[in-house]
C-alpha atoms as a PDB file:
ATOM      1  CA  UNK A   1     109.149 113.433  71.990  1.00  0.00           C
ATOM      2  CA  UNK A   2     107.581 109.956  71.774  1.00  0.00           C
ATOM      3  CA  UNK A   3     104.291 108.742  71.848  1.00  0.00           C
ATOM      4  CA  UNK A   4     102.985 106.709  75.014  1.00  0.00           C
ATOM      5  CA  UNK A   5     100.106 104.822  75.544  1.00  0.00           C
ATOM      6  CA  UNK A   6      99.029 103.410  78.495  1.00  0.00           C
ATOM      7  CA  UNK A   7      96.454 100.204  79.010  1.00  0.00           C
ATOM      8  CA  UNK A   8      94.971  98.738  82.268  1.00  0.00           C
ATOM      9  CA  UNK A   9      93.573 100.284  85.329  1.00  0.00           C
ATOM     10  CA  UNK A  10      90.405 100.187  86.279  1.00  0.00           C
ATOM     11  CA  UNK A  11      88.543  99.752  89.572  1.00  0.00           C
ATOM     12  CA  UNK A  12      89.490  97.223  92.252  1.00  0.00           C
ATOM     13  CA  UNK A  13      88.941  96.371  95.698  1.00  0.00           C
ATOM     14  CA  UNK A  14      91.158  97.320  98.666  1.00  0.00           C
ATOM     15  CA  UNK A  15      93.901  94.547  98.686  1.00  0.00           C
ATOM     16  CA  UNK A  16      93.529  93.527  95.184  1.00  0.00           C
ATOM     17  CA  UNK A  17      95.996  93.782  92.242  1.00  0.00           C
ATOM     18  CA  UNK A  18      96.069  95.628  88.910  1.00  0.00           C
ATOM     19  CA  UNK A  19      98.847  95.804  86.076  1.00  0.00           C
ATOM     20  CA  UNK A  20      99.477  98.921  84.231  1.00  0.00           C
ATOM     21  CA  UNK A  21     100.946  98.968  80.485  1.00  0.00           C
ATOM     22  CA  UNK A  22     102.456 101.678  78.467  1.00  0.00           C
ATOM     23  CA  UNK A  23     103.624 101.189  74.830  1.00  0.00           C
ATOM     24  CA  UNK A  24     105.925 103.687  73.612  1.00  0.00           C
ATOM     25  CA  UNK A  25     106.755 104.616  70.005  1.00  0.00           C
ATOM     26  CA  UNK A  26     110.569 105.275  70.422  1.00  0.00           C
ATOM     27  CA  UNK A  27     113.256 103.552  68.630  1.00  0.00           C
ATOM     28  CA  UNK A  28     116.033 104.077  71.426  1.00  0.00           C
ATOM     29  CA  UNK A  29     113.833 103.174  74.191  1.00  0.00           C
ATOM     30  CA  UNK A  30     116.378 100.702  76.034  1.00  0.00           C
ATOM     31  CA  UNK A  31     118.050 103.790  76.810  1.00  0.00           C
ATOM     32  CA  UNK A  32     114.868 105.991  78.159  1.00  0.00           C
ATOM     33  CA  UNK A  33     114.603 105.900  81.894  1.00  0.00           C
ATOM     34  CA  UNK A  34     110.633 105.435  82.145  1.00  0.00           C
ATOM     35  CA  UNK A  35     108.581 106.733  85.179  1.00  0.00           C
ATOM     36  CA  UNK A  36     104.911 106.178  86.306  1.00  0.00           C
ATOM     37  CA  UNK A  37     103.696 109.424  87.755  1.00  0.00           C
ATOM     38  CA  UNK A  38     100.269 109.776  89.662  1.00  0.00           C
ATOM     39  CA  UNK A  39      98.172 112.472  90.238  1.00  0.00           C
ATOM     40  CA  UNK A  40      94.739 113.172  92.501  1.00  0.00           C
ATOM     41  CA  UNK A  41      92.905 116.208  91.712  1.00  0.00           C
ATOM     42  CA  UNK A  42      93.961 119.030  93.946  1.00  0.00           C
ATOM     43  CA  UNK A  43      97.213 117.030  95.085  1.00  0.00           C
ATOM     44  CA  UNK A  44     100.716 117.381  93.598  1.00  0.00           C
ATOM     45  CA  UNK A  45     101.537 114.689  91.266  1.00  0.00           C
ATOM     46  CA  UNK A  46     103.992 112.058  92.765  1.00  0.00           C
ATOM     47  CA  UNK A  47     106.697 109.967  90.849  1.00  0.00           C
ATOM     48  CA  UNK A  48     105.496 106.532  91.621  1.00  0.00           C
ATOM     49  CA  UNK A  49     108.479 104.203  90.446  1.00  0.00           C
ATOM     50  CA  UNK A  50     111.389 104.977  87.674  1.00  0.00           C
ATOM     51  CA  UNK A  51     113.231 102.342  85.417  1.00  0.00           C
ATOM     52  CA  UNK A  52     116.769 102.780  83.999  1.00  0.00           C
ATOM     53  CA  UNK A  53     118.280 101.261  80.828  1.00  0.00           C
ATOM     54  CA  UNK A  54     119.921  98.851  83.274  1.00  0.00           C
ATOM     55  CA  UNK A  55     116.951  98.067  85.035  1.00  0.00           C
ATOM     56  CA  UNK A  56     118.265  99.846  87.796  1.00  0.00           C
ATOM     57  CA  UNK A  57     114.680 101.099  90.167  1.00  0.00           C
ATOM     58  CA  UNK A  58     113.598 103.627  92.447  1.00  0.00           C
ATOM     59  CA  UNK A  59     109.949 103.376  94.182  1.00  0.00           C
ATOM     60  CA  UNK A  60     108.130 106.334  96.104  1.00  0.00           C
ATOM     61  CA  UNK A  61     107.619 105.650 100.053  1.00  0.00           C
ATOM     62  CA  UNK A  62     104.425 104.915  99.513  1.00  0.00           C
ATOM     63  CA  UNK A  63     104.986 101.937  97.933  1.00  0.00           C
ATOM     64  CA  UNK A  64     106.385 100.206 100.691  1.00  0.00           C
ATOM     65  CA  UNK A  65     107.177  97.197  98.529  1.00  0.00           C
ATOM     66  CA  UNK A  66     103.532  96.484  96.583  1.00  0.00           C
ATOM     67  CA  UNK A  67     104.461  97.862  93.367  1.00  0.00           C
ATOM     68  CA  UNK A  68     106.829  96.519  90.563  1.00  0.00           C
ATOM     69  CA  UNK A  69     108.089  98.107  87.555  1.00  0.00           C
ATOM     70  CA  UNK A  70     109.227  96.326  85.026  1.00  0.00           C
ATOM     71  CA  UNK A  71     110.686  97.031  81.189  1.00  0.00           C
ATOM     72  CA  UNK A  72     110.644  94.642  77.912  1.00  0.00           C
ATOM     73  CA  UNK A  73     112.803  96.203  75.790  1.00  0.00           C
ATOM     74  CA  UNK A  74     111.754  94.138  72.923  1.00  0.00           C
ATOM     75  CA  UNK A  75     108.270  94.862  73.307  1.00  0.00           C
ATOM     76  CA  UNK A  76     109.165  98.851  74.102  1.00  0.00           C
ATOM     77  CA  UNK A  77     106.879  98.769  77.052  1.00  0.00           C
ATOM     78  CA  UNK A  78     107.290  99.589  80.598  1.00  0.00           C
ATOM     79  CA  UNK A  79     104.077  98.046  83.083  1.00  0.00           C
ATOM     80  CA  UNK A  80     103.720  98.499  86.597  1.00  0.00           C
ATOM     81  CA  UNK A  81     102.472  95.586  88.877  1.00  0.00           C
ATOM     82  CA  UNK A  82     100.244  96.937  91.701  1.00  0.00           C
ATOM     83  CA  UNK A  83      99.309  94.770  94.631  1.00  0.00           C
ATOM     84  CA  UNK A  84      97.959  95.046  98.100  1.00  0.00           C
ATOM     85  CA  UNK A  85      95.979  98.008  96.587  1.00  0.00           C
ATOM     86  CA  UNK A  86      94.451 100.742  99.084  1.00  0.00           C
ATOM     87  CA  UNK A  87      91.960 103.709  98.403  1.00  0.00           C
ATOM     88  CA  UNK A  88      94.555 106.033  98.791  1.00  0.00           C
ATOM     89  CA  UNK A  89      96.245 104.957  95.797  1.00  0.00           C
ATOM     90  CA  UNK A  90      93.390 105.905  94.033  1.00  0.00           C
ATOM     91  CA  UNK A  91      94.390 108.196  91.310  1.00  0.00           C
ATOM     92  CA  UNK A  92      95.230 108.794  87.432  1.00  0.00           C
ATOM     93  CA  UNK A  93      98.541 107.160  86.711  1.00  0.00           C
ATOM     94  CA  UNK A  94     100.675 108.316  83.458  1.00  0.00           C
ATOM     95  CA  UNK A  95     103.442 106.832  81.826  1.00  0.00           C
ATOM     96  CA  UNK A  96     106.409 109.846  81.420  1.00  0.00           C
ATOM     97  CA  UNK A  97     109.898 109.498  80.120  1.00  0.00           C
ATOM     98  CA  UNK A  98     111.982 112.919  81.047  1.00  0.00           C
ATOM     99  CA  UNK A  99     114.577 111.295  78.282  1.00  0.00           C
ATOM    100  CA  UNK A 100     113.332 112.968  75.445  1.00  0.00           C
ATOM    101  CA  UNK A 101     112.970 116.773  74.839  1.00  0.00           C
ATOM    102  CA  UNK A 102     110.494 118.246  75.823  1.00  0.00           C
ATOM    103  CA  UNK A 103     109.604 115.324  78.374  1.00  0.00           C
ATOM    104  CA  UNK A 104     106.646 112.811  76.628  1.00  0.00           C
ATOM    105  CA  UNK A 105     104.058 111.633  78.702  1.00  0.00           C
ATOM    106  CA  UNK A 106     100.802 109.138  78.005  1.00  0.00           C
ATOM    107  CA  UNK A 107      97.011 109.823  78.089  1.00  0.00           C
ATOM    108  CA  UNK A 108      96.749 108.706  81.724  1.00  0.00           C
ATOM    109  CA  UNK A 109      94.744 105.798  83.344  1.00  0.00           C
ATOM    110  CA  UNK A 110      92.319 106.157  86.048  1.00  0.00           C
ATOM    111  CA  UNK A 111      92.892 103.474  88.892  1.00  0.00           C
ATOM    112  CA  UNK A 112      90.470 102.985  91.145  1.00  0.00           C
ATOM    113  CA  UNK A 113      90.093 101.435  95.002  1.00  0.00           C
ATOM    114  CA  UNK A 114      86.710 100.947  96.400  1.00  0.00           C
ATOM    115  CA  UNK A 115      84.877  99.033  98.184  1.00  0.00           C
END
C-alpha cells in the first residue's frame, strides 16, 4: 500500500474549471495504473478516469470530453483537469491505485458546483 494525498478542489461555478492533485509515496509508481474515483453520499461511487504506465486513458460517460488526466512520473503525481464543470459533478473525488495490495486510496477532496 502507498500513501496518497490529494490537493485542490474546492467550490466553483457551473462552467468553470478546477485541477485536482494527488502525490503518491510509491517508488514504482510509473508502473501503477492511477484512478480518480467519486462518490455522492447515498450514490455508488463511480471511476471517473484511469491512467496506465503508458499513458494509455479511459474516462467515465459522464465526462463527455471535460476532464483530463494526466501523470508526471517524475513528480509521482497523477492530477485531473476538470472543465465545463456542472452541479452534478458535485462530489468527493479520491485518488485510488488498485496496483498495490490491498488497493491504496487518498483522503478525498470535496468539489463543489454552485451557483
Amino acid at each position: 500500500q502507498v500513501q496518497l494525498v490529494e490537493s485542490g478542489g474546492g467550490l466553483v461555478q457551473p462552467g468553470g474549471s478546477l485541477s485536482l492533485s494527488c502525490a503518491a509515496s510509491a517508488d514504482n509508481f510509473e508502473i501503477l495504473p492511477m484512478n480518480w474515483y467519486r462518490q455522492v453520499p447515498g450514490k455508488h461511487q463511480e471511476l471517473v478516469a484511469t491512467i496506465f504506465f503508458n499513458n494509455g486513458t479511459l474516462y467515465g460517460s459522464f465526462v463527455r470530453d471535460r476532464f483530463t488526466i494526466s501523470r508526471d512520473n517524475t513528480k509521482r503525481t497523477v492530477s485531473l483537469q476538470m472543465n465545463n464543470l456542472e452541479p452534478e459533478d458535485t462530489a468527493v473525488y479520491y485518488c485510488n491505485t488498485m496496483g498495490t495490495v490491498p488497493p491504496s486510496w487518498g483522503q478525498g477532496m470535496q468539489v463543489t458546483v454552485s451557483s
